[in-house]
ModelCIF file with pLDDT and N, C-alpha, C, O atoms, coordinates in Angstrom:
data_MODEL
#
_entry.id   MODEL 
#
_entity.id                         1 
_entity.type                       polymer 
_entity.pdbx_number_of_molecules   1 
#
_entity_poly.entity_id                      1 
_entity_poly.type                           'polypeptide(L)' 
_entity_poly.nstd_linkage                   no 
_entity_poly.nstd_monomer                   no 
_entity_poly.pdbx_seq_one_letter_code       
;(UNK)(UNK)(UNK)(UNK)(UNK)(UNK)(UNK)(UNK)(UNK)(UNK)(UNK)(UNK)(UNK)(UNK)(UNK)(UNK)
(UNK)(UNK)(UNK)(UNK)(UNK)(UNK)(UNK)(UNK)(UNK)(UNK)(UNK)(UNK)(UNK)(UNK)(UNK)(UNK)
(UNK)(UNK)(UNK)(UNK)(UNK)(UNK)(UNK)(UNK)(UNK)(UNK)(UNK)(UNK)(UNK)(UNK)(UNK)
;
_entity_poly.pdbx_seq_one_letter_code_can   XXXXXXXXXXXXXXXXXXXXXXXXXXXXXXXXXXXXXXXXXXXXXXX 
_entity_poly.pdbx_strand_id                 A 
#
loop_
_entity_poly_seq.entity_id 
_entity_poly_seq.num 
_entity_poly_seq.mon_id 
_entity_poly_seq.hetero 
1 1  UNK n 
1 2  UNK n 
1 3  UNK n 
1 4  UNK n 
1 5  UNK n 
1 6  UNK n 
1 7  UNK n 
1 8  UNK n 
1 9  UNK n 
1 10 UNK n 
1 11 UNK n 
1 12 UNK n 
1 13 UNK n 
1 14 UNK n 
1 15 UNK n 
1 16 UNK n 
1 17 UNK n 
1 18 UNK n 
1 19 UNK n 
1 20 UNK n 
1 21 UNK n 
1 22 UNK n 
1 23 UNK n 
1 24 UNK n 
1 25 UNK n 
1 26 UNK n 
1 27 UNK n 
1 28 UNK n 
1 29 UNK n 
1 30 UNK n 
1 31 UNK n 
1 32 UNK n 
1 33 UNK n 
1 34 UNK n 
1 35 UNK n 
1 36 UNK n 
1 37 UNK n 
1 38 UNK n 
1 39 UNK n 
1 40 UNK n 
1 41 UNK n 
1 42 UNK n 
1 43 UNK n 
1 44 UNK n 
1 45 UNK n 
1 46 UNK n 
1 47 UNK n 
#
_struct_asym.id          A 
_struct_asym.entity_id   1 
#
loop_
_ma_qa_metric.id 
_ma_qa_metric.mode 
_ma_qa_metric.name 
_ma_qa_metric.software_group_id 
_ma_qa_metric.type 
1 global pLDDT . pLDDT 
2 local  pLDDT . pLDDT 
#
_ma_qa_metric_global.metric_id      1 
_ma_qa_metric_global.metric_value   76.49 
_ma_qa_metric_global.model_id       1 
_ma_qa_metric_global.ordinal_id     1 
#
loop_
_ma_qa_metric_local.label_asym_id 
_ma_qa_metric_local.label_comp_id 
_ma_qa_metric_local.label_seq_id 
_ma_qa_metric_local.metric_id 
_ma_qa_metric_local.metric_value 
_ma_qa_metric_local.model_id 
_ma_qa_metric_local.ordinal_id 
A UNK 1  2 88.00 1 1  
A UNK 2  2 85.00 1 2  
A UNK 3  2 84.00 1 3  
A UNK 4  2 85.00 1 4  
A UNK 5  2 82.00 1 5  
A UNK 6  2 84.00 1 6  
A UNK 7  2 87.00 1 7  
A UNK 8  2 87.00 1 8  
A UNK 9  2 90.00 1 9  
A UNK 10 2 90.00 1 10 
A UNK 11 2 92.00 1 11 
A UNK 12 2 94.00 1 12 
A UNK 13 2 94.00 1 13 
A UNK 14 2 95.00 1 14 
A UNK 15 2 95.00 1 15 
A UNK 16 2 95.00 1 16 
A UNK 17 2 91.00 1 17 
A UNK 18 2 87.00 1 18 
A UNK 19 2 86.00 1 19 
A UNK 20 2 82.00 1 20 
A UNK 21 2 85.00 1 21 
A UNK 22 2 87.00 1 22 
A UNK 23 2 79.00 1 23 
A UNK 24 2 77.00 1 24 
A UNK 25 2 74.00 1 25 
A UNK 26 2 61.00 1 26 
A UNK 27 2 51.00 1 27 
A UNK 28 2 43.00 1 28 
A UNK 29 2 41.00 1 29 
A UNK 30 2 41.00 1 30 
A UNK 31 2 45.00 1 31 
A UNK 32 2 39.00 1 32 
A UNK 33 2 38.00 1 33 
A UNK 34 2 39.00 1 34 
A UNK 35 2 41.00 1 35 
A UNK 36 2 43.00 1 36 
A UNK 37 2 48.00 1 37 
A UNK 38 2 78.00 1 38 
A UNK 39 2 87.00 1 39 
A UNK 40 2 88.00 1 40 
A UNK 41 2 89.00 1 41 
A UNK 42 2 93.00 1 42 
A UNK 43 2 92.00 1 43 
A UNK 44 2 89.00 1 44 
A UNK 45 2 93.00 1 45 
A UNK 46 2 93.00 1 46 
A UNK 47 2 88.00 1 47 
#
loop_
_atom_site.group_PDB 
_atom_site.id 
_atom_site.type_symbol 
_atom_site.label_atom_id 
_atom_site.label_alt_id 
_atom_site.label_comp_id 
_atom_site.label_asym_id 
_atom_site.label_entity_id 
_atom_site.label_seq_id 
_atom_site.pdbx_PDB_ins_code 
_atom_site.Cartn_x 
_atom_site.Cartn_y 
_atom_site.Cartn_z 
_atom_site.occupancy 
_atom_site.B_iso_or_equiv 
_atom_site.pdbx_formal_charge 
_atom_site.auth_seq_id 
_atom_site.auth_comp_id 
_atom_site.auth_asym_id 
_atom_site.auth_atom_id 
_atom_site.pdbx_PDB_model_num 
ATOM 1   N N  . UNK A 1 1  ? 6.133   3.208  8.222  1.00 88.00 ? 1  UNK A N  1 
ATOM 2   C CA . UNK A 1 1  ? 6.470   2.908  6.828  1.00 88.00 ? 1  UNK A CA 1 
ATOM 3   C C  . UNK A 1 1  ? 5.238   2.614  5.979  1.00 88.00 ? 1  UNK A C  1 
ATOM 4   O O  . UNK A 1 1  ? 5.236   2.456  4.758  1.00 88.00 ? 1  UNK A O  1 
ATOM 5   N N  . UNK A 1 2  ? 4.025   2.557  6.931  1.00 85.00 ? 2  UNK A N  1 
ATOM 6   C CA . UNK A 1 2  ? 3.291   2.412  6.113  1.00 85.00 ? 2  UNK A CA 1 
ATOM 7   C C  . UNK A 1 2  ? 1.659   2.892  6.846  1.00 85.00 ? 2  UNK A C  1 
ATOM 8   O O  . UNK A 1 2  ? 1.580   2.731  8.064  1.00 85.00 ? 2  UNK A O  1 
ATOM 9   N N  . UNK A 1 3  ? 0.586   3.381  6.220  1.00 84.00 ? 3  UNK A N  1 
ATOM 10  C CA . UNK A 1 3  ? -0.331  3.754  7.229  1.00 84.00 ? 3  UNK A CA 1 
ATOM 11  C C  . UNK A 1 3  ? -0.919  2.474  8.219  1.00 84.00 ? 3  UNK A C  1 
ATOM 12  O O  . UNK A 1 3  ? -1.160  1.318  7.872  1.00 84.00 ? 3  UNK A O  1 
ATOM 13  N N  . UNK A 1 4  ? -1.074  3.154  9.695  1.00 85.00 ? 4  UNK A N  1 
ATOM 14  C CA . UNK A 1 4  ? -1.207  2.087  10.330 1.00 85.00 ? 4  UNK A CA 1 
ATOM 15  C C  . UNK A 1 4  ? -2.835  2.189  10.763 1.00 85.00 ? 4  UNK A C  1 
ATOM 16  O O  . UNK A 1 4  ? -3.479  1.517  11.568 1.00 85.00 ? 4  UNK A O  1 
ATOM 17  N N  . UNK A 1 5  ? -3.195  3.211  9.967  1.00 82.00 ? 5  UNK A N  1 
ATOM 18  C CA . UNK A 1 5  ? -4.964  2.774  10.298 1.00 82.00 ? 5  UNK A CA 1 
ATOM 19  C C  . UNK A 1 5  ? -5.449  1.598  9.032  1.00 82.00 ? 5  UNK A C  1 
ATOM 20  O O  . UNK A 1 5  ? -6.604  1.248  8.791  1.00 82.00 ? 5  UNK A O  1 
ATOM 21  N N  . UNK A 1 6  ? -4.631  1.297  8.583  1.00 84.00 ? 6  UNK A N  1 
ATOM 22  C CA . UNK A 1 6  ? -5.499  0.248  7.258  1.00 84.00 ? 6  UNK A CA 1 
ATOM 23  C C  . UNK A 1 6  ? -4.325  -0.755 7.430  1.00 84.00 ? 6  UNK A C  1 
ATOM 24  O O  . UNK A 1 6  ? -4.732  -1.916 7.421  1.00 84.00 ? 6  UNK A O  1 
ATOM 25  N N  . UNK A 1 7  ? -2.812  -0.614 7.604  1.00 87.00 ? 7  UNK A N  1 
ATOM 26  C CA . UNK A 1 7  ? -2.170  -2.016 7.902  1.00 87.00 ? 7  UNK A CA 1 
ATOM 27  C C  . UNK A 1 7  ? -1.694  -2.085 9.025  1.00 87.00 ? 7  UNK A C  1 
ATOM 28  O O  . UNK A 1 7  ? -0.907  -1.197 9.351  1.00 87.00 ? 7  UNK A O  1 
ATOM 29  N N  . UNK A 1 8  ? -1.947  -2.930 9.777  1.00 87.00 ? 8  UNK A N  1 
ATOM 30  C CA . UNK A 1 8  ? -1.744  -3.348 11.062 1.00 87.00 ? 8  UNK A CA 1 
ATOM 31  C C  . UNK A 1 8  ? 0.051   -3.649 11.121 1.00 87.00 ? 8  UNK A C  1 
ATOM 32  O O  . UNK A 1 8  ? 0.786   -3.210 12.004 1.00 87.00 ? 8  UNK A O  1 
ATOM 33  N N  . UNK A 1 9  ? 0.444   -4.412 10.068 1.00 90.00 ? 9  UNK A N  1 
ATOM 34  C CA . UNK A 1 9  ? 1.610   -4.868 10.310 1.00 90.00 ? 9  UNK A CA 1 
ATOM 35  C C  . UNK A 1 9  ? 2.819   -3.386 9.773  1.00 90.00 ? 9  UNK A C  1 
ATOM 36  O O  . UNK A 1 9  ? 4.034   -3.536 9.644  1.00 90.00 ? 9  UNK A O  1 
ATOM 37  N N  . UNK A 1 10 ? 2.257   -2.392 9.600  1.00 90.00 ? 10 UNK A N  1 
ATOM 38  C CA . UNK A 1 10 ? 2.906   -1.423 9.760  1.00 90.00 ? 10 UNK A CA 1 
ATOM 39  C C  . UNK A 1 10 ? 4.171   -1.212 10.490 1.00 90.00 ? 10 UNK A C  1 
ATOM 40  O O  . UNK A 1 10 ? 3.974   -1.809 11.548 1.00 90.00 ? 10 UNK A O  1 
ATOM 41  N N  . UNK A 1 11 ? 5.321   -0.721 10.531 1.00 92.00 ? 11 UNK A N  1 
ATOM 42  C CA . UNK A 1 11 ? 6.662   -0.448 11.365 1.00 92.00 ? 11 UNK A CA 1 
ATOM 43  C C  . UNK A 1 11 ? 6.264   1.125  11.734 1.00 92.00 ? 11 UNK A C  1 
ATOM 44  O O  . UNK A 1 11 ? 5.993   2.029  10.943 1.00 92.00 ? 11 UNK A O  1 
ATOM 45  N N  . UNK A 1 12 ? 6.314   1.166  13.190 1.00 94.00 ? 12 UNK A N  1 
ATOM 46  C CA . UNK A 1 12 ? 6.810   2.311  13.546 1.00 94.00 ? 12 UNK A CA 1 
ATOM 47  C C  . UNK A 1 12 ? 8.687   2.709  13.049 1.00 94.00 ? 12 UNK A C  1 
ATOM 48  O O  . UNK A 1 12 ? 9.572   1.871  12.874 1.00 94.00 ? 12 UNK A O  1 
ATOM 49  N N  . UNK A 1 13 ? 8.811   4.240  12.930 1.00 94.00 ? 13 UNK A N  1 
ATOM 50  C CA . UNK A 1 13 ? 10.404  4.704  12.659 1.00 94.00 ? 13 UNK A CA 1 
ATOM 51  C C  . UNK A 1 13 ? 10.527  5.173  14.035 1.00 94.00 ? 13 UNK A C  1 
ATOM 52  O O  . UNK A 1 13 ? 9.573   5.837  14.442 1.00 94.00 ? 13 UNK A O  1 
ATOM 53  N N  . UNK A 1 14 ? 11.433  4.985  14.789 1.00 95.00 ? 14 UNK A N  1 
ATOM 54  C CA . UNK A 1 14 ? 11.808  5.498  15.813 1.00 95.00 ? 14 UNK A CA 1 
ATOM 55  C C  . UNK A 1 14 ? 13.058  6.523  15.495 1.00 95.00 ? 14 UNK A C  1 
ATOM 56  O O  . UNK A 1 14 ? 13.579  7.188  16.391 1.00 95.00 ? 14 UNK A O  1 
ATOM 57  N N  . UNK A 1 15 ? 13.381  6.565  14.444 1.00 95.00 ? 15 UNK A N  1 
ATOM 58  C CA . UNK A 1 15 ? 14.776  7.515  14.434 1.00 95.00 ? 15 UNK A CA 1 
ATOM 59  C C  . UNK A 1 15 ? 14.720  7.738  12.790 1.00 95.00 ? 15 UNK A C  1 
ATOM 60  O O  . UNK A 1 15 ? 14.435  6.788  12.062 1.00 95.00 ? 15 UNK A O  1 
ATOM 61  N N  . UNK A 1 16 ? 15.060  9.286  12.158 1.00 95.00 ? 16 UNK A N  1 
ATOM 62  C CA . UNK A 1 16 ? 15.224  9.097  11.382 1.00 95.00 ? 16 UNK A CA 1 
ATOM 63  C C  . UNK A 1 16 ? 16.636  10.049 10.912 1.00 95.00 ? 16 UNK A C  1 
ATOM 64  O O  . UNK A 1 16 ? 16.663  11.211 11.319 1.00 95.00 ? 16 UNK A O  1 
ATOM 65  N N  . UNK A 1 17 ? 17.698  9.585  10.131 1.00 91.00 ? 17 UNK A N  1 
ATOM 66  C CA . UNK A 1 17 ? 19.141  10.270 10.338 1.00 91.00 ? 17 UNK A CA 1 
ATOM 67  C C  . UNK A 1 17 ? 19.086  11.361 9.183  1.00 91.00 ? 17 UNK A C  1 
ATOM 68  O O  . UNK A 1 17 ? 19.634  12.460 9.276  1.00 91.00 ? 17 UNK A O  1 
ATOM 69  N N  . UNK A 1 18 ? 18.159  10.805 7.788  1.00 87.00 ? 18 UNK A N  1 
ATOM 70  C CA . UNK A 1 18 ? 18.230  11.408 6.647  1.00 87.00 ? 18 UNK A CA 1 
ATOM 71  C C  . UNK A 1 18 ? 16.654  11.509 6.630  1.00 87.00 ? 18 UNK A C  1 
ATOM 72  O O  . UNK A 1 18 ? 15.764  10.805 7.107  1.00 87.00 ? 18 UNK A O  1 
ATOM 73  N N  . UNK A 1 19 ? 16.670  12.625 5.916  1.00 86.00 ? 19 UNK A N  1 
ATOM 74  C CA . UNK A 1 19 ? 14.806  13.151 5.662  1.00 86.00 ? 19 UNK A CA 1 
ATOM 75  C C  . UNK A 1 19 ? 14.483  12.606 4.117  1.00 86.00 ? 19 UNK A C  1 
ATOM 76  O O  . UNK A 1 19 ? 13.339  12.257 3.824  1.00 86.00 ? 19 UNK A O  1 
ATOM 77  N N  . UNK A 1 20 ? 15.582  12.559 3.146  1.00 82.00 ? 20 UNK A N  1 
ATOM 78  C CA . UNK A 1 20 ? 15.351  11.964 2.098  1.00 82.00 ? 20 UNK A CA 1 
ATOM 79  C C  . UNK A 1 20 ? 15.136  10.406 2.062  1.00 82.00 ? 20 UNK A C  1 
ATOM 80  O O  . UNK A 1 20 ? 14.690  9.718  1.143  1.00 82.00 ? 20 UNK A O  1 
ATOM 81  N N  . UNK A 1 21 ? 15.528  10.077 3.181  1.00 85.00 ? 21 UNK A N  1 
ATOM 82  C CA . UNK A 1 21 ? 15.137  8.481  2.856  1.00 85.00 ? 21 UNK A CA 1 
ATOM 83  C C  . UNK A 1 21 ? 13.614  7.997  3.455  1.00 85.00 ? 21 UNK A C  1 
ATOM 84  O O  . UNK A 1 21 ? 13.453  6.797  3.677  1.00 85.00 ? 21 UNK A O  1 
ATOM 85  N N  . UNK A 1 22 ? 12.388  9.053  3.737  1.00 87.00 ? 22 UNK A N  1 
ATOM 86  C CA . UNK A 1 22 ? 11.426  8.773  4.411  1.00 87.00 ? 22 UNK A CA 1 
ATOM 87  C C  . UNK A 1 22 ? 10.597  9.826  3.600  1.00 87.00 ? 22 UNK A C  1 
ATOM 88  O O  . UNK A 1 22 ? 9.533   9.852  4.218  1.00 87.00 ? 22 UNK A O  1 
ATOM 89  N N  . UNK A 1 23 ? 10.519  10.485 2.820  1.00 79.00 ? 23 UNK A N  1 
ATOM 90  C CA . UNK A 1 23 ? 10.311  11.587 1.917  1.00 79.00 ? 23 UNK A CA 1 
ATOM 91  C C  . UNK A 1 23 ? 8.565   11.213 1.280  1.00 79.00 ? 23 UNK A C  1 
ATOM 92  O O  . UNK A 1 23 ? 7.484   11.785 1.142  1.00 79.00 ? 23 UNK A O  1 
ATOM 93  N N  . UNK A 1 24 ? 9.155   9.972  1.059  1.00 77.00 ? 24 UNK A N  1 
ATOM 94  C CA . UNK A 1 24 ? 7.826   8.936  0.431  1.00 77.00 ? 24 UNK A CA 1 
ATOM 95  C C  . UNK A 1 24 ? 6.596   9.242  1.143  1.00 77.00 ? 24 UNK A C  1 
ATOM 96  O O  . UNK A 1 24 ? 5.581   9.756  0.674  1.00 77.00 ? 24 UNK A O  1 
ATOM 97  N N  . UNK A 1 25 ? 6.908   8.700  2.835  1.00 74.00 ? 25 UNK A N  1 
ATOM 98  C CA . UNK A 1 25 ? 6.018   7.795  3.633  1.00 74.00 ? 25 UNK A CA 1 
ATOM 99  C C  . UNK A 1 25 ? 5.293   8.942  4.119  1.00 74.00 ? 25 UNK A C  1 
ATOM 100 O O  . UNK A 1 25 ? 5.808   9.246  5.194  1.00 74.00 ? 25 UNK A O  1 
ATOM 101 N N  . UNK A 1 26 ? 4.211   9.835  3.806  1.00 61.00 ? 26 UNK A N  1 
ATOM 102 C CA . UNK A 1 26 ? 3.533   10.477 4.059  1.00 61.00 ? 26 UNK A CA 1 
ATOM 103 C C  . UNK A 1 26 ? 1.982   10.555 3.734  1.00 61.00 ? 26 UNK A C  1 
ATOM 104 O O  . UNK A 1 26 ? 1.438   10.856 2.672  1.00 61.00 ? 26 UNK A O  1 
ATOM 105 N N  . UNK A 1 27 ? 1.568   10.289 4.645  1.00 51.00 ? 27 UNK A N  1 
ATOM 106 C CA . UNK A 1 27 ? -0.097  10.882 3.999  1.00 51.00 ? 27 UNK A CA 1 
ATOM 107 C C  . UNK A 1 27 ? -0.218  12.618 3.726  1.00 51.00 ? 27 UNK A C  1 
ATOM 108 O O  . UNK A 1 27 ? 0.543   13.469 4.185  1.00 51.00 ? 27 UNK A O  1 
ATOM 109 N N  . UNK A 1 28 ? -1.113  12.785 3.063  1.00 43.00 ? 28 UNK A N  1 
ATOM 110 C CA . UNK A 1 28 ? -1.274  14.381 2.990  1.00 43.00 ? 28 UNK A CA 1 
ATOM 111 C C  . UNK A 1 28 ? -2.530  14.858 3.557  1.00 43.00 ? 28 UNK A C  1 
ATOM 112 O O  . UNK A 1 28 ? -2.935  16.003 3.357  1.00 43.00 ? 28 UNK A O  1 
ATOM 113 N N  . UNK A 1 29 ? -3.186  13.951 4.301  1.00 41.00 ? 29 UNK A N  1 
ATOM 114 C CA . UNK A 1 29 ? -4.644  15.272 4.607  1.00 41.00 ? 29 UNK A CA 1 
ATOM 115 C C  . UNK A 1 29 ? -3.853  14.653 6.410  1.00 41.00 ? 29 UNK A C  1 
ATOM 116 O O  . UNK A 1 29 ? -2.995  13.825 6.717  1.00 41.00 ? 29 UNK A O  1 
ATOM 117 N N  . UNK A 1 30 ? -4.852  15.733 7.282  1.00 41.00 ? 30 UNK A N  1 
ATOM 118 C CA . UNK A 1 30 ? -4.821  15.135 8.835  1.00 41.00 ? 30 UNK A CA 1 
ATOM 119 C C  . UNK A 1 30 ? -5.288  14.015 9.539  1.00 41.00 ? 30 UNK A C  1 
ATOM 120 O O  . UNK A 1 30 ? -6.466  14.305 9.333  1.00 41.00 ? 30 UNK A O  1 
ATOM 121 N N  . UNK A 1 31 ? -5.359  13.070 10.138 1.00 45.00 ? 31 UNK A N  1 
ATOM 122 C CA . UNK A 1 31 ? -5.907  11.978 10.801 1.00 45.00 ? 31 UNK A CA 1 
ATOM 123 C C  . UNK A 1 31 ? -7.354  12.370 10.920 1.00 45.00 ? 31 UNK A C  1 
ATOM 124 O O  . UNK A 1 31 ? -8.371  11.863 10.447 1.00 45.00 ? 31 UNK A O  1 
ATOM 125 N N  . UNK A 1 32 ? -7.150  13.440 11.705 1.00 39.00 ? 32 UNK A N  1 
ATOM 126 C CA . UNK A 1 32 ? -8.500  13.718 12.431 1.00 39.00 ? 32 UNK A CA 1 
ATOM 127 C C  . UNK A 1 32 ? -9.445  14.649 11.584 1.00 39.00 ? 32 UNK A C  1 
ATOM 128 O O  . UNK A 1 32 ? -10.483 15.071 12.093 1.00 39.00 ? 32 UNK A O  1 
ATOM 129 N N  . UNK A 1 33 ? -9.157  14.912 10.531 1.00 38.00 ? 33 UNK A N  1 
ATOM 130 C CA . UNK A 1 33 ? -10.024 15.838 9.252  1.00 38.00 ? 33 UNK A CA 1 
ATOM 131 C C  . UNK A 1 33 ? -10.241 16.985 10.563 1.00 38.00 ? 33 UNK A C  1 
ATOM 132 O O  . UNK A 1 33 ? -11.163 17.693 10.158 1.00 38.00 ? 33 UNK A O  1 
ATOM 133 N N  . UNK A 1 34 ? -9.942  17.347 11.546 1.00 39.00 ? 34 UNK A N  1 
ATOM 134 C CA . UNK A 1 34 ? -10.235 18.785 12.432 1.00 39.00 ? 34 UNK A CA 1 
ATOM 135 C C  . UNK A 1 34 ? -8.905  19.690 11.545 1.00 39.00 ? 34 UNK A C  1 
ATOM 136 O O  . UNK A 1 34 ? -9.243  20.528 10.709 1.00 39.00 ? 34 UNK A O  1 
ATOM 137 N N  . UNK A 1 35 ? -7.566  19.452 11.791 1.00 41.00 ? 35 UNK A N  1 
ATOM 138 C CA . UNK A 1 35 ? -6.378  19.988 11.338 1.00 41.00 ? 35 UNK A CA 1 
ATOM 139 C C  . UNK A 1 35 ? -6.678  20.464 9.816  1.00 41.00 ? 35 UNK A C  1 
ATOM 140 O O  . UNK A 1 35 ? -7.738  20.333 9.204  1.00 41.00 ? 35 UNK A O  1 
ATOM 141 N N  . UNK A 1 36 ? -5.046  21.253 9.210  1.00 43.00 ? 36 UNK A N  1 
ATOM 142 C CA . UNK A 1 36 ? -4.677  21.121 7.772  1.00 43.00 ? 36 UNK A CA 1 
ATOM 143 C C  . UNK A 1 36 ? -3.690  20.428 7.562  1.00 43.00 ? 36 UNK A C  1 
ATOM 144 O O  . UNK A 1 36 ? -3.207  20.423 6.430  1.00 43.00 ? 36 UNK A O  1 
ATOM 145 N N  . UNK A 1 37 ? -3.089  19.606 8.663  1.00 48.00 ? 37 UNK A N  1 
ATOM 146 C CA . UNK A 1 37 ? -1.770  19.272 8.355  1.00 48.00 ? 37 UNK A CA 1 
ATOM 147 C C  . UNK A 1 37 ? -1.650  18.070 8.366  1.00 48.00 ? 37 UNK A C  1 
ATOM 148 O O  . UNK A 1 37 ? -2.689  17.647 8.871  1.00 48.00 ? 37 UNK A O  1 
ATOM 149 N N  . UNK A 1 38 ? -0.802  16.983 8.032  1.00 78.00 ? 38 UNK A N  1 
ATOM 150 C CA . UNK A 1 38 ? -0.710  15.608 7.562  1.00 78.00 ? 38 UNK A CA 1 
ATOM 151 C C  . UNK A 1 38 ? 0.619   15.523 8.124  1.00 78.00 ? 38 UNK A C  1 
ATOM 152 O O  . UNK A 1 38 ? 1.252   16.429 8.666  1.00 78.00 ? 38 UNK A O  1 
ATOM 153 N N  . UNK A 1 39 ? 1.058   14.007 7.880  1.00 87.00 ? 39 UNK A N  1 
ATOM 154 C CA . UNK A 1 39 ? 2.453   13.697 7.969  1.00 87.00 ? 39 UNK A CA 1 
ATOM 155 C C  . UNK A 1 39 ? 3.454   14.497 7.110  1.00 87.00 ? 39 UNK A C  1 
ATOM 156 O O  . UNK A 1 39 ? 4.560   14.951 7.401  1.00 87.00 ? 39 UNK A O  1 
ATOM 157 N N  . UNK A 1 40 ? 2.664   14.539 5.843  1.00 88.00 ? 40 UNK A N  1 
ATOM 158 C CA . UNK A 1 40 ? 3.499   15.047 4.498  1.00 88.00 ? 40 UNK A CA 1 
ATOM 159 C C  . UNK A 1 40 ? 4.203   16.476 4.843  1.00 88.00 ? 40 UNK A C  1 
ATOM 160 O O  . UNK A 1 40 ? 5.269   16.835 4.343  1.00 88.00 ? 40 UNK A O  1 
ATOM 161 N N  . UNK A 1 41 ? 3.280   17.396 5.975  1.00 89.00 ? 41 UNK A N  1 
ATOM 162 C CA . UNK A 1 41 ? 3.526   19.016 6.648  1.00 89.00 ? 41 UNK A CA 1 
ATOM 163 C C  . UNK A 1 41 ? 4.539   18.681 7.855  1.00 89.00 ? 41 UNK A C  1 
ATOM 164 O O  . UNK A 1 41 ? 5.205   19.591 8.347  1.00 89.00 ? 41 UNK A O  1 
ATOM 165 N N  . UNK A 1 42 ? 4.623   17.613 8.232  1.00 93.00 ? 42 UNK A N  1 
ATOM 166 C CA . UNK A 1 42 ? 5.530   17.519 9.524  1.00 93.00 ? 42 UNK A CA 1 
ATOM 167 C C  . UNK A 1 42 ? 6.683   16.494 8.952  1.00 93.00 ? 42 UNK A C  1 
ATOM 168 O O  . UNK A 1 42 ? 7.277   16.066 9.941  1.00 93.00 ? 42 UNK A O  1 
ATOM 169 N N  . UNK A 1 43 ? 7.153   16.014 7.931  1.00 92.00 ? 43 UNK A N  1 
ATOM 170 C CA . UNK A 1 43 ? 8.031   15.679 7.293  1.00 92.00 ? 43 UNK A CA 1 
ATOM 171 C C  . UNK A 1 43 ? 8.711   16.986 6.074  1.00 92.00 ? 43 UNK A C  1 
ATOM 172 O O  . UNK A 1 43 ? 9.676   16.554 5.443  1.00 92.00 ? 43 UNK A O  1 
ATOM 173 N N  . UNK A 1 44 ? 8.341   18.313 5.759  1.00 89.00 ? 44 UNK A N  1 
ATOM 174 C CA . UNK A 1 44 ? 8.275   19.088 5.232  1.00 89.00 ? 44 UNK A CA 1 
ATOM 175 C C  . UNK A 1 44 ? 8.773   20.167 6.882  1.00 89.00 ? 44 UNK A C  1 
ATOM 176 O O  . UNK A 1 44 ? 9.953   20.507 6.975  1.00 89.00 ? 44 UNK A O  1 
ATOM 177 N N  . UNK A 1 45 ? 8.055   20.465 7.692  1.00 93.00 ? 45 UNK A N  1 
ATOM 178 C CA . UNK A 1 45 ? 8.767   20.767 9.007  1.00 93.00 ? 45 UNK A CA 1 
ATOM 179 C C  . UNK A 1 45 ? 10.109  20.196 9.323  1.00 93.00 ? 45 UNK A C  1 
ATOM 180 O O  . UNK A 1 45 ? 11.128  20.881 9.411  1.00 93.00 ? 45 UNK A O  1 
ATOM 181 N N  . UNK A 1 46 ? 10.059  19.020 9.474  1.00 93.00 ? 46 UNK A N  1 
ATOM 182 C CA . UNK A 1 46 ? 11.513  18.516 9.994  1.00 93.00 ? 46 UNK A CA 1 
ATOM 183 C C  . UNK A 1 46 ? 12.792  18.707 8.994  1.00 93.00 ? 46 UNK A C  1 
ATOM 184 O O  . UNK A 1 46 ? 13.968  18.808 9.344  1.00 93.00 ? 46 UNK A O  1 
ATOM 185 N N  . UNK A 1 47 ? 12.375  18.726 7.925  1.00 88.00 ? 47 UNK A N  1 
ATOM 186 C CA . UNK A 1 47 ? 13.663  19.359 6.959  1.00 88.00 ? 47 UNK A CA 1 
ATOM 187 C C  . UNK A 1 47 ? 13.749  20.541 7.293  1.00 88.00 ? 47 UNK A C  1 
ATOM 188 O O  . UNK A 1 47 ? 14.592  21.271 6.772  1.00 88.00 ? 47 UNK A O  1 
#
């Protein structure tokens, strides 16, 4: 719910039922700057 490289007290989602209710919680570049893809491409996948 929230990035967990800068907040620690972050929630992992273990389940999600609706894609619109998590739509938000995305970064857009990759973790590892190697990739093109972000959360924002694998929340965009799962729909």
């Amino acid at each position: 719910d929230a990035d967990p490289s800068a907040n620690p007290d972050a929630r992992h989602i273990a389940h999600v039922a609706r894609i619109d209710d998590v739509a938000d919680m995305a970064a857009a570049t990759s973790a590892s700057g190697m990739g093109s893809g972000g959360m924002a491409s694998k929340i965009a996948a799962a729909r």
